[in-house]
C-alpha atoms as a PDB file:
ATOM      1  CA  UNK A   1      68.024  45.958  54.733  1.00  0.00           C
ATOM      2  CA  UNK A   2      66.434  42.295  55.310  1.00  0.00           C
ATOM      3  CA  UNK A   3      65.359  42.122  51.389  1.00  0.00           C
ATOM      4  CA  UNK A   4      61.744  40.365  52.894  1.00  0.00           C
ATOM      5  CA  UNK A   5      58.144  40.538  51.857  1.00  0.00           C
ATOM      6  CA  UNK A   6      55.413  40.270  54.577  1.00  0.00           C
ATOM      7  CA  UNK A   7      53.851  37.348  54.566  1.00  0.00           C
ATOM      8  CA  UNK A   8      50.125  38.037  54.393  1.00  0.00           C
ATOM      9  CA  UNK A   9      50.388  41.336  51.926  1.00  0.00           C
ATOM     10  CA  UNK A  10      49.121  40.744  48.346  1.00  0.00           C
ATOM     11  CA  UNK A  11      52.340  41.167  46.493  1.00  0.00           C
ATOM     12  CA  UNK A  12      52.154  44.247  44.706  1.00  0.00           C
ATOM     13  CA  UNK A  13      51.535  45.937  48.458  1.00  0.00           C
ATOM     14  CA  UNK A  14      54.795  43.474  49.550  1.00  0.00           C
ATOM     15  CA  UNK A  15      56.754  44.729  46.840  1.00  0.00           C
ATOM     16  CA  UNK A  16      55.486  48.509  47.141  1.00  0.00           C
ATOM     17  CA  UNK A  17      56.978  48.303  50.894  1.00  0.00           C
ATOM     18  CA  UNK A  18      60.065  46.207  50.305  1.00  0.00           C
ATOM     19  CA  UNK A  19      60.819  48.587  47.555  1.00  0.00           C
ATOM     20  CA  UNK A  20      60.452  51.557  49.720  1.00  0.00           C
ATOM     21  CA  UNK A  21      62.782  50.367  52.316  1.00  0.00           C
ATOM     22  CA  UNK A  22      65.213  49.979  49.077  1.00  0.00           C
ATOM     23  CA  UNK A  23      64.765  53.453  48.549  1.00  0.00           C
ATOM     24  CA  UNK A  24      65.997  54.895  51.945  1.00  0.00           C
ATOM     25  CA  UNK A  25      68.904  51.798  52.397  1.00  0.00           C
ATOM     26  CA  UNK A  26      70.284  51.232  49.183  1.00  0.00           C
ATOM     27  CA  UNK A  27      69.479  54.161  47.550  1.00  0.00           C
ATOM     28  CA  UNK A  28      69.775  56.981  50.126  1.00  0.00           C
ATOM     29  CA  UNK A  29      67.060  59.337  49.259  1.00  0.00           C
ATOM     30  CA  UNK A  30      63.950  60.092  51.438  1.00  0.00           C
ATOM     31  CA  UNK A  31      61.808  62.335  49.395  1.00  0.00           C
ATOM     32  CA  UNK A  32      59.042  60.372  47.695  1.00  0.00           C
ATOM     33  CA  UNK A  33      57.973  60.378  44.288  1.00  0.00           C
ATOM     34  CA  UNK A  34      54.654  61.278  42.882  1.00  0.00           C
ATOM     35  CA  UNK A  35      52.382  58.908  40.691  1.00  0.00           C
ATOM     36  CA  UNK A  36      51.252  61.054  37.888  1.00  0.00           C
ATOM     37  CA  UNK A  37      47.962  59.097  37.411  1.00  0.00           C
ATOM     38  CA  UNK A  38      46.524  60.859  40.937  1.00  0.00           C
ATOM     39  CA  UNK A  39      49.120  63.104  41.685  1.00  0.00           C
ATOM     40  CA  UNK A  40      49.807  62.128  44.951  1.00  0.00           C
ATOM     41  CA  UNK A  41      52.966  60.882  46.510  1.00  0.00           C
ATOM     42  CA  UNK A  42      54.281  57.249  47.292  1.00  0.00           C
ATOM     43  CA  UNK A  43      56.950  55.995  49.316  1.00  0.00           C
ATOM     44  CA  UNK A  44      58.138  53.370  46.354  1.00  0.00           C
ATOM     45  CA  UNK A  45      58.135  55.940  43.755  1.00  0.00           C
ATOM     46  CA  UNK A  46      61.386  58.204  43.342  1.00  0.00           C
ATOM     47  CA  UNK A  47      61.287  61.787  42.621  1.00  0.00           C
ATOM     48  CA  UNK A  48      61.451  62.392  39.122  1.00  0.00           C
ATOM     49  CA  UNK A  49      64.826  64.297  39.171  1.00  0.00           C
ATOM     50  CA  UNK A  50      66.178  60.681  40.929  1.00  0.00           C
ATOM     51  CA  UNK A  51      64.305  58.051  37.895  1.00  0.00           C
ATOM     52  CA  UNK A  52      68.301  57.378  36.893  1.00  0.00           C
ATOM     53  CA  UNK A  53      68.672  56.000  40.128  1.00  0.00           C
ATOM     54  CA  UNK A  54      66.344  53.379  38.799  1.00  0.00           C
ATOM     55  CA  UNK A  55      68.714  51.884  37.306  1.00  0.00           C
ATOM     56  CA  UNK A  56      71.446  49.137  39.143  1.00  0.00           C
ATOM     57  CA  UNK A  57      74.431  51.074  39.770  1.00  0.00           C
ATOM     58  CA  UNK A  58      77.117  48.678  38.440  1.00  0.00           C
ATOM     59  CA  UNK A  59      75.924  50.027  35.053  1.00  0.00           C
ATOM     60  CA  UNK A  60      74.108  52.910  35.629  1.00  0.00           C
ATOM     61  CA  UNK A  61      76.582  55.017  34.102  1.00  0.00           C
ATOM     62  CA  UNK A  62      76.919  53.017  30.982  1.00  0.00           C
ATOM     63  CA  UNK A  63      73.521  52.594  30.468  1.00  0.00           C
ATOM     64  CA  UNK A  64      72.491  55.942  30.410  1.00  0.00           C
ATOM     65  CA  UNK A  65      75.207  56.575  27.978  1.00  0.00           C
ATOM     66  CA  UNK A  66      73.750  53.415  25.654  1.00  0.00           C
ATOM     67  CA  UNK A  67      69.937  55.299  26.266  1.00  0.00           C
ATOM     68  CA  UNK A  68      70.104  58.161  23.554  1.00  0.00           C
ATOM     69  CA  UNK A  69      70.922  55.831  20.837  1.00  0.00           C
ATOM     70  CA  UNK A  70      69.039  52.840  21.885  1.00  0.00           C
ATOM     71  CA  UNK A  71      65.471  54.415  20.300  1.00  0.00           C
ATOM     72  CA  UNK A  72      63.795  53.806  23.711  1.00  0.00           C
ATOM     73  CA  UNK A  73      61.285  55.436  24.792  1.00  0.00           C
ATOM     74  CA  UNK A  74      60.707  56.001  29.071  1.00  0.00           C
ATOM     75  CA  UNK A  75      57.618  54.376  29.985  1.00  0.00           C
ATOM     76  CA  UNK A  76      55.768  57.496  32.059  1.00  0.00           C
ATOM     77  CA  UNK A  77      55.998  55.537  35.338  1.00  0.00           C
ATOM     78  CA  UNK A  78      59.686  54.663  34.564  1.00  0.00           C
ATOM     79  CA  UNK A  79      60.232  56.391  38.112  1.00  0.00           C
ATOM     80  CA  UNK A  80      58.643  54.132  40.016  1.00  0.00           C
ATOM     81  CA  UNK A  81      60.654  51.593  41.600  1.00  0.00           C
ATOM     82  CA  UNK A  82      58.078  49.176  40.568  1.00  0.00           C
ATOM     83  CA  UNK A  83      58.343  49.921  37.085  1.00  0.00           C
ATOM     84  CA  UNK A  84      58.785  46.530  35.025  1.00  0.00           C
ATOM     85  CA  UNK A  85      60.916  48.437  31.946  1.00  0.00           C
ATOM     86  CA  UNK A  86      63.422  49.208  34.381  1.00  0.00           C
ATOM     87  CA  UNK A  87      63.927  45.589  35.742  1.00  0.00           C
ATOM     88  CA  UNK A  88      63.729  44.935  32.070  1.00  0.00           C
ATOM     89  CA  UNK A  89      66.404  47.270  31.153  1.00  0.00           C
ATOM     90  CA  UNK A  90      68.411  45.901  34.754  1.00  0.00           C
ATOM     91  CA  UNK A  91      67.925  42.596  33.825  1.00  0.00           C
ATOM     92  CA  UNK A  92      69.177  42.631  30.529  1.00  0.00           C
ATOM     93  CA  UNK A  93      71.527  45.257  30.042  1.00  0.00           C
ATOM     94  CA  UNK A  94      74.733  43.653  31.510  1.00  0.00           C
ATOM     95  CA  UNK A  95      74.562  40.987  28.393  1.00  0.00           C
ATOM     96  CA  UNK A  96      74.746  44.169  26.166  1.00  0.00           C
ATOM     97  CA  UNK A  97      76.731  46.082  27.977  1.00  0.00           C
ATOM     98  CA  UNK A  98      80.982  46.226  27.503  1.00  0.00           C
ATOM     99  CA  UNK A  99      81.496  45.201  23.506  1.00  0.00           C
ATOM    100  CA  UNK A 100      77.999  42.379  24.575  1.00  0.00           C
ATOM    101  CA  UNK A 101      81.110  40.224  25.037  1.00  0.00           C
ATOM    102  CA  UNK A 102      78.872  38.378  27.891  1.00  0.00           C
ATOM    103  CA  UNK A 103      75.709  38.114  25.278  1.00  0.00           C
ATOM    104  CA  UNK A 104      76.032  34.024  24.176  1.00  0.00           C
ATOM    105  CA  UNK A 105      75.395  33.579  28.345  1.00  0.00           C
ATOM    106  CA  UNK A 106      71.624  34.617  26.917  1.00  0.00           C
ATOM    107  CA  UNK A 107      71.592  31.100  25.089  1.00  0.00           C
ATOM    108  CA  UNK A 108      72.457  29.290  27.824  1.00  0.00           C
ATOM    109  CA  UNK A 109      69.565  31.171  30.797  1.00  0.00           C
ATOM    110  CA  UNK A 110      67.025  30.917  28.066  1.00  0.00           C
ATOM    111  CA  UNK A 111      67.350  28.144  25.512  1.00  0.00           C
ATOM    112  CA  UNK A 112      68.214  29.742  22.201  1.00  0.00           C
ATOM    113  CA  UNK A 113      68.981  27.949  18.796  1.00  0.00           C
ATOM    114  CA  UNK A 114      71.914  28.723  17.719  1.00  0.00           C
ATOM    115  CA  UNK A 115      74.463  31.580  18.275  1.00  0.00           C
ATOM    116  CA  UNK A 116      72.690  34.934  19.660  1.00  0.00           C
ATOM    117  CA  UNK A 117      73.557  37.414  17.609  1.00  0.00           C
ATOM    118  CA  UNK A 118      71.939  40.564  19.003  1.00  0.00           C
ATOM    119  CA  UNK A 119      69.808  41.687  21.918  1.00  0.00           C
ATOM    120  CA  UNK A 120      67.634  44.664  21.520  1.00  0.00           C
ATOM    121  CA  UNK A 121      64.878  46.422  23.694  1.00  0.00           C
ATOM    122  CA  UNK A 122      61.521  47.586  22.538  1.00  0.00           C
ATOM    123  CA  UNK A 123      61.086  45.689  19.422  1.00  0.00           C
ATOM    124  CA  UNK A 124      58.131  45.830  16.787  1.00  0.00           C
ATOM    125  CA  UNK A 125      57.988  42.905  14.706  1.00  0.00           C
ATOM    126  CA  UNK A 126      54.607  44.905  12.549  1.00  0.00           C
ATOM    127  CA  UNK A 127      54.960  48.390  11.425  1.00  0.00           C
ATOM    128  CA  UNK A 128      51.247  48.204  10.868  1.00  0.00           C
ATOM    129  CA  UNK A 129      50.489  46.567  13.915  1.00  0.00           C
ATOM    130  CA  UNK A 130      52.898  48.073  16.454  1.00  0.00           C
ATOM    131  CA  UNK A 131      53.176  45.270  19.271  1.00  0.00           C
ATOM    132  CA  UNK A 132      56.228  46.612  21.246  1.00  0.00           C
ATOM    133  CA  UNK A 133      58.083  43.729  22.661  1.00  0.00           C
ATOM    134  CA  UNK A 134      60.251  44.856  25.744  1.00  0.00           C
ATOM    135  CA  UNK A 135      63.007  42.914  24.823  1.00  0.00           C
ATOM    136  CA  UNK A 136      63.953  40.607  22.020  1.00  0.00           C
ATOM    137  CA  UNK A 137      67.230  38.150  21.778  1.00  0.00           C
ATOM    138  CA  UNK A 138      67.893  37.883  17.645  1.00  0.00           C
ATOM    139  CA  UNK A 139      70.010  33.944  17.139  1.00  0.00           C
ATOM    140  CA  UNK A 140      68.867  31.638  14.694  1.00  0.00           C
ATOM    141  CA  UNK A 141      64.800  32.849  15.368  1.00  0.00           C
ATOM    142  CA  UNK A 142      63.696  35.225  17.180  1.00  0.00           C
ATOM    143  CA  UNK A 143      62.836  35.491  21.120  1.00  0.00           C
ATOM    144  CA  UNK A 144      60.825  37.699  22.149  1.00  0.00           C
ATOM    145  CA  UNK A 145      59.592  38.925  25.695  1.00  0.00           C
ATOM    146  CA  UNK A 146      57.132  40.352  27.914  1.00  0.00           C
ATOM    147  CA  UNK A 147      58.399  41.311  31.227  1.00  0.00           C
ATOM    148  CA  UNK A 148      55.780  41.936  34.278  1.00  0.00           C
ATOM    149  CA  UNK A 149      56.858  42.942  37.956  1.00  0.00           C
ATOM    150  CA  UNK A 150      54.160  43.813  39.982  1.00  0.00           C
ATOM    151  CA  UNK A 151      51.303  44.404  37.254  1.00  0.00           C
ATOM    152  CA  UNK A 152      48.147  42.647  38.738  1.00  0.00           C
ATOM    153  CA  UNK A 153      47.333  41.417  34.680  1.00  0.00           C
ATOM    154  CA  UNK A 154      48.485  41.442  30.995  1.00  0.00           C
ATOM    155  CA  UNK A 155      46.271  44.374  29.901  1.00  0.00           C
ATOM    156  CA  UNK A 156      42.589  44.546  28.468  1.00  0.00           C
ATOM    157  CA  UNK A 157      41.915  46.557  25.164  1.00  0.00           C
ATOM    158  CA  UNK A 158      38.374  48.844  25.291  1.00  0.00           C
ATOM    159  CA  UNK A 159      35.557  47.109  23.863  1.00  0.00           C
ATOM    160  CA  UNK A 160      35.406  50.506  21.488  1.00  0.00           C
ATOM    161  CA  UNK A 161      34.619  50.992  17.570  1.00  0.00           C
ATOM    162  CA  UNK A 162      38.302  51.739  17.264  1.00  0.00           C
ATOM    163  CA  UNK A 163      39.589  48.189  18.530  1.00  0.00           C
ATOM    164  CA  UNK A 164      36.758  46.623  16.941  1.00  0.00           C
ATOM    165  CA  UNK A 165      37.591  48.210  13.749  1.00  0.00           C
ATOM    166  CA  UNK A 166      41.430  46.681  14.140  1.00  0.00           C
ATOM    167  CA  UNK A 167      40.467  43.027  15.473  1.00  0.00           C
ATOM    168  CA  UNK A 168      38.772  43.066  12.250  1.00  0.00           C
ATOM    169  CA  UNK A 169      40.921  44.160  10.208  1.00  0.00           C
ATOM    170  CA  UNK A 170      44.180  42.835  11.449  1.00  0.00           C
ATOM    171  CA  UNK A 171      43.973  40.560  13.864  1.00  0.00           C
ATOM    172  CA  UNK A 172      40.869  38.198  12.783  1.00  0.00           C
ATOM    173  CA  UNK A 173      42.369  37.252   9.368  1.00  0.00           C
ATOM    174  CA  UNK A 174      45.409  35.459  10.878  1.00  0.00           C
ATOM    175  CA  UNK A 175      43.915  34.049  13.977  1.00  0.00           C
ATOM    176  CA  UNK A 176      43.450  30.431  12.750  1.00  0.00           C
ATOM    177  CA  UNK A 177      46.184  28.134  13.817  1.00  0.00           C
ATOM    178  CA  UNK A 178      47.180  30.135  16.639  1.00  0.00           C
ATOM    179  CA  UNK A 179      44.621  29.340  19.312  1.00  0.00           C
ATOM    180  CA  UNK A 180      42.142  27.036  19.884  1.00  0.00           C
ATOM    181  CA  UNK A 181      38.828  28.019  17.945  1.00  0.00           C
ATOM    182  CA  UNK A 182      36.126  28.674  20.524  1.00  0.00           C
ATOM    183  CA  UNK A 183      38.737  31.428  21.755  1.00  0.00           C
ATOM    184  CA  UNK A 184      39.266  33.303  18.826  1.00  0.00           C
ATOM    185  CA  UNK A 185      36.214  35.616  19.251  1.00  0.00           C
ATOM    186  CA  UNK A 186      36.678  39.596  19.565  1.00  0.00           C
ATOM    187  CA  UNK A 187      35.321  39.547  23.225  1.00  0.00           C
ATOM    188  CA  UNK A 188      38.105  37.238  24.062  1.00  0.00           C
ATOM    189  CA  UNK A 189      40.727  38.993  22.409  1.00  0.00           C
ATOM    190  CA  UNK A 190      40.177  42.066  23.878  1.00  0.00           C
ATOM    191  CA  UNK A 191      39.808  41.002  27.078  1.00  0.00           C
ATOM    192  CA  UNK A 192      43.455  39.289  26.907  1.00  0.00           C
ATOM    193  CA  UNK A 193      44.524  41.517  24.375  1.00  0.00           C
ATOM    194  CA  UNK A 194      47.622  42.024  25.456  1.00  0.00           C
ATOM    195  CA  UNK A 195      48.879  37.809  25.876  1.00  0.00           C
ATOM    196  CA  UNK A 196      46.817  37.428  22.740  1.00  0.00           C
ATOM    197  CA  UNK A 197      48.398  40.134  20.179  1.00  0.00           C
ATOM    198  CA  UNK A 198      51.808  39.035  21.855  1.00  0.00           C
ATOM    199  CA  UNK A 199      51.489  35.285  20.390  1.00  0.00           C
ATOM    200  CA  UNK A 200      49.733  36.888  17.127  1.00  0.00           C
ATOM    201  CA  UNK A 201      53.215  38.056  16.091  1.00  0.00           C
ATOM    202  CA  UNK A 202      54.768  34.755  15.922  1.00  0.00           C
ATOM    203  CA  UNK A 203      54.169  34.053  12.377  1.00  0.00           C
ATOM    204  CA  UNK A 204      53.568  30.511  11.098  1.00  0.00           C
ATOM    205  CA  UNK A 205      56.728  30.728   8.596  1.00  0.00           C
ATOM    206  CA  UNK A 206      59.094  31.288  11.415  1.00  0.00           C
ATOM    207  CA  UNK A 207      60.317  29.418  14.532  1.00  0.00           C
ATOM    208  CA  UNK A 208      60.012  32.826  16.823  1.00  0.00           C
ATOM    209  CA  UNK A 209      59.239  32.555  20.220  1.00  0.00           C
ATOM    210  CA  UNK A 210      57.566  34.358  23.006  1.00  0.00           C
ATOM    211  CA  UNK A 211      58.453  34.632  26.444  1.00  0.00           C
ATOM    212  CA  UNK A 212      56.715  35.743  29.715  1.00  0.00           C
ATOM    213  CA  UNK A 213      58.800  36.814  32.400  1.00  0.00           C
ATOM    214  CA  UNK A 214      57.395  37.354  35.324  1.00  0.00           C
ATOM    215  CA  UNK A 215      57.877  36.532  39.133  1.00  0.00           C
ATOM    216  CA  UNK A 216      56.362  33.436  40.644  1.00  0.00           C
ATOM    217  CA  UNK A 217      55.597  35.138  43.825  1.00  0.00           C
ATOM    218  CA  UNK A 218      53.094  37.182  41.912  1.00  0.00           C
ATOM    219  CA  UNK A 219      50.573  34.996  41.819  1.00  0.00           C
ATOM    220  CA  UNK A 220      48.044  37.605  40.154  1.00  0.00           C
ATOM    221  CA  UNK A 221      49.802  37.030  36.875  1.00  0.00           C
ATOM    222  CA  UNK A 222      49.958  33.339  37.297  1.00  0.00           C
ATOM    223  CA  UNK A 223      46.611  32.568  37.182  1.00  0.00           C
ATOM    224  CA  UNK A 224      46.248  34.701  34.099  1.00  0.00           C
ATOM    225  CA  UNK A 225      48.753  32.466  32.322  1.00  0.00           C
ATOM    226  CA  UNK A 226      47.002  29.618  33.152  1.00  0.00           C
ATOM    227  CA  UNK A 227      44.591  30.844  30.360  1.00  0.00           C
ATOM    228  CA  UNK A 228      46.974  31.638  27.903  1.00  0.00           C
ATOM    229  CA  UNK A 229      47.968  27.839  28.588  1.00  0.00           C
ATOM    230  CA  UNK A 230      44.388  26.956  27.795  1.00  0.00           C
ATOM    231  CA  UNK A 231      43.868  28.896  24.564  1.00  0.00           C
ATOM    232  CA  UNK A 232      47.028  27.909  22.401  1.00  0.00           C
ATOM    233  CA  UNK A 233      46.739  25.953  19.825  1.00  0.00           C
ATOM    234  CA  UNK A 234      49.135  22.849  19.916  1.00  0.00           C
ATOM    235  CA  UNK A 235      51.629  23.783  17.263  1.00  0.00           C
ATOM    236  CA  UNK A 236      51.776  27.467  19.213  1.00  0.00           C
ATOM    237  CA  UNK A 237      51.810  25.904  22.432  1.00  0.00           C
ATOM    238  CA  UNK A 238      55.565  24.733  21.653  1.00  0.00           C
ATOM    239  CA  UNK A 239      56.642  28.481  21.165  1.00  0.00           C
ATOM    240  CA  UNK A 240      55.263  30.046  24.153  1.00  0.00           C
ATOM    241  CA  UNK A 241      56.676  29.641  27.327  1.00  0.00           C
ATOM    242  CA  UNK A 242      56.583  30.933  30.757  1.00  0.00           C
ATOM    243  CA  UNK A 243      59.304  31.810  33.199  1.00  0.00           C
ATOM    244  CA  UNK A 244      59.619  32.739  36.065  1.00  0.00           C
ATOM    245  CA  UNK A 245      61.913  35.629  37.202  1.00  0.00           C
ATOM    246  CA  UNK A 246      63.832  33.821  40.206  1.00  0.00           C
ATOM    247  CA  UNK A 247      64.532  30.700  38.282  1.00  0.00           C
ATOM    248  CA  UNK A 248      66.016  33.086  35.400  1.00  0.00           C
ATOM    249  CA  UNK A 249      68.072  34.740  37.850  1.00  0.00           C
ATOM    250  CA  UNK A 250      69.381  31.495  39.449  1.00  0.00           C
ATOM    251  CA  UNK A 251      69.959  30.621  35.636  1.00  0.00           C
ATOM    252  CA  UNK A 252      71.874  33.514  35.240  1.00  0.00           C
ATOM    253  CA  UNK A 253      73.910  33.211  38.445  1.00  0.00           C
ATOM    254  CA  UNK A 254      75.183  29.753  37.493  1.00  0.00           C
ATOM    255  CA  UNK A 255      76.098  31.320  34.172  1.00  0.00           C
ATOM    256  CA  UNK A 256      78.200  33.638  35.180  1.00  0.00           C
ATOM    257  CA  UNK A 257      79.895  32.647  38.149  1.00  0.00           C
ATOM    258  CA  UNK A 258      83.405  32.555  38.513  1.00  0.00           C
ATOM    259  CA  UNK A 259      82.929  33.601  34.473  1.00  0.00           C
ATOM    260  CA  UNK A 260      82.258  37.021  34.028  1.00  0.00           C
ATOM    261  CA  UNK A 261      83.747  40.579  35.478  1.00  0.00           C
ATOM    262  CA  UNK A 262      83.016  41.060  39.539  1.00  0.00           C
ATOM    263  CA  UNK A 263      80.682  43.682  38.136  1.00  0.00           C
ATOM    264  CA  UNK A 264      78.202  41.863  36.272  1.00  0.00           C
ATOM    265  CA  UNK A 265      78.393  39.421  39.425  1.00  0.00           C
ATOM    266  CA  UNK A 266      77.748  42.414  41.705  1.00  0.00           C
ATOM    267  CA  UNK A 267      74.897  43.892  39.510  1.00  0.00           C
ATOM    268  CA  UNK A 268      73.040  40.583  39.959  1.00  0.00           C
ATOM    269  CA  UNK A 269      73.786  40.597  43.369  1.00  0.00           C
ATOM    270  CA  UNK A 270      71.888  43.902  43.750  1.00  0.00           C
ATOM    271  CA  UNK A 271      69.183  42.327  41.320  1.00  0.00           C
ATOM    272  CA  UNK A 272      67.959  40.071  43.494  1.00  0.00           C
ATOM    273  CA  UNK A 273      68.468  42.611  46.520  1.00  0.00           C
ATOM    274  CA  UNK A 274      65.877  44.653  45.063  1.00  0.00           C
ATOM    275  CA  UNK A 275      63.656  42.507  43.065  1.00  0.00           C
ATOM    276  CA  UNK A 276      63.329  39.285  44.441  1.00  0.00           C
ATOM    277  CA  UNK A 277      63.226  39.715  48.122  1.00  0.00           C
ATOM    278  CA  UNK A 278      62.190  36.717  50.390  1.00  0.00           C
ATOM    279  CA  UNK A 279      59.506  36.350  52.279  1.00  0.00           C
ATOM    280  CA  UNK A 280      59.952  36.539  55.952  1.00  0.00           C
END
């Protein structure tokens, strides 16, 4: 397969048809999975018996052996090519994976202080308010991140009694400090609740971080950061920080090469095979 978008498509469409090539060339299998939203079939989605497949092969056996005691919990589209918790679990599995013997390679792709001393996925930082990070990266503080493939925005909440009732409650006591002032209404939260609940969870008596991850080519999610750009405050403008899948996966190319097993090297190979295709 060429591993090109069509120049022209809005990305998610690009990616929808690269990924379906994927499916017939790299992966082999021609039946297409159904979207359980509508119920009808797609060319990028796998059939549910094949969601393993979803997985990079280099470690597909090993991670599915990690699963059952990792706490995880399969997003319902975790079939679809698409989905943005498997290129989570694909991108950062291999630093967990065989003893995490490659896991200090994390410091040097994404910045951390001090020694990294754990990776997990699916984090919550507050019991009582049960942000789920997709993947955290435990060193000297916290960093934690929100990954995004082809997701055309960061998620609205309702404008319901129910969030009302918890904006109140949880969120608008510990707002100040965080973001600038005229954004910390409830209309604004909700609209970017999910950015906005994200940064909430950095608490002022730590040095956590959060970290978008998301690909430059999808420029729907780029203009959304823009206004998460424009709403920190400028103490938490310092701990949030964008970045954009190909440059991490260049990082993490130059971190392992001619360093780590021919494995790891060839699961990043097929990374970028399926996720970051170029444009033609």
């Amino acid at each position: 397969m060429g591993g090109q978008l069509t120049k022209g498509l809005p990305y998610k469409k690009a990616m929808w048809r690269h990924l379906a090539e994927y499916k017939l060339s790299a992966l082999g299998v021609r039946s297409n999975g159904i979207w359980k939203k509508n119920r009808k079939e797609y060319a990028h989605i796998l059939p549910f018996e094949h969601q393993t497949l979803n997985i990079l092969k280099p470690y597909r056996e090993e991670f599915w052996d990690f699963f059952p005691t990792a706490k995880i919990t399969l997003h319902s589209d975790f079939h679809h090519l698409s989905s943005s918790q498997a290129m989570c679990f694909n991108f950062f599995f291999p630093f967990l994976a065989e003893g995490k013997k490659h896991l200090q390679s994390l410091r040097e792709v994404f910045g951390t202080s001090g020694v990294v001393k754990d990776g997990r996925f699916e984090v919550i930082l507050n019991d009582a308010e049960a942000t789920n990070f997709d993947f955290c990266i435990f060193a000297d503080s916290k960093k934690l991140f929100e990954v995004k493939l082809t997701e055309e925005g960061f998620g609205a909440a309702a404008p319901n009694e129910s969030h009302f009732s918890k904006f109140r409650r949880v969120y608008s006591p510990a707002l100040t400090g965080k973001f600038k002032a005229q954004f910390c209404s409830r209309d604004v939260f909700l609209r970017h609740y999910q950015l906005m609940r994200n940064v909430w969870n950095l608490e002022p008596s730590t040095a956590d971080g959060l970290v978008c991850l998301i690909p430059k080519a999808n420029t729907c999610l780029t203009k959304e950061i823009a206004f998460l750009d424009a709403c920190l405050s400028d103490a938490y403008r310092l701990r949030v920080s964008v970045i954009f899948l190909e440059d991490a996966l260049n990082a993490v190319e130059r971190s392992i090469e001619g360093r780590t097993t021919a494995r790891m090297q060839e699961h990043f190979r097929q990374f970028r095979q399926k996720y970051v295709p170029t444009f033609d």
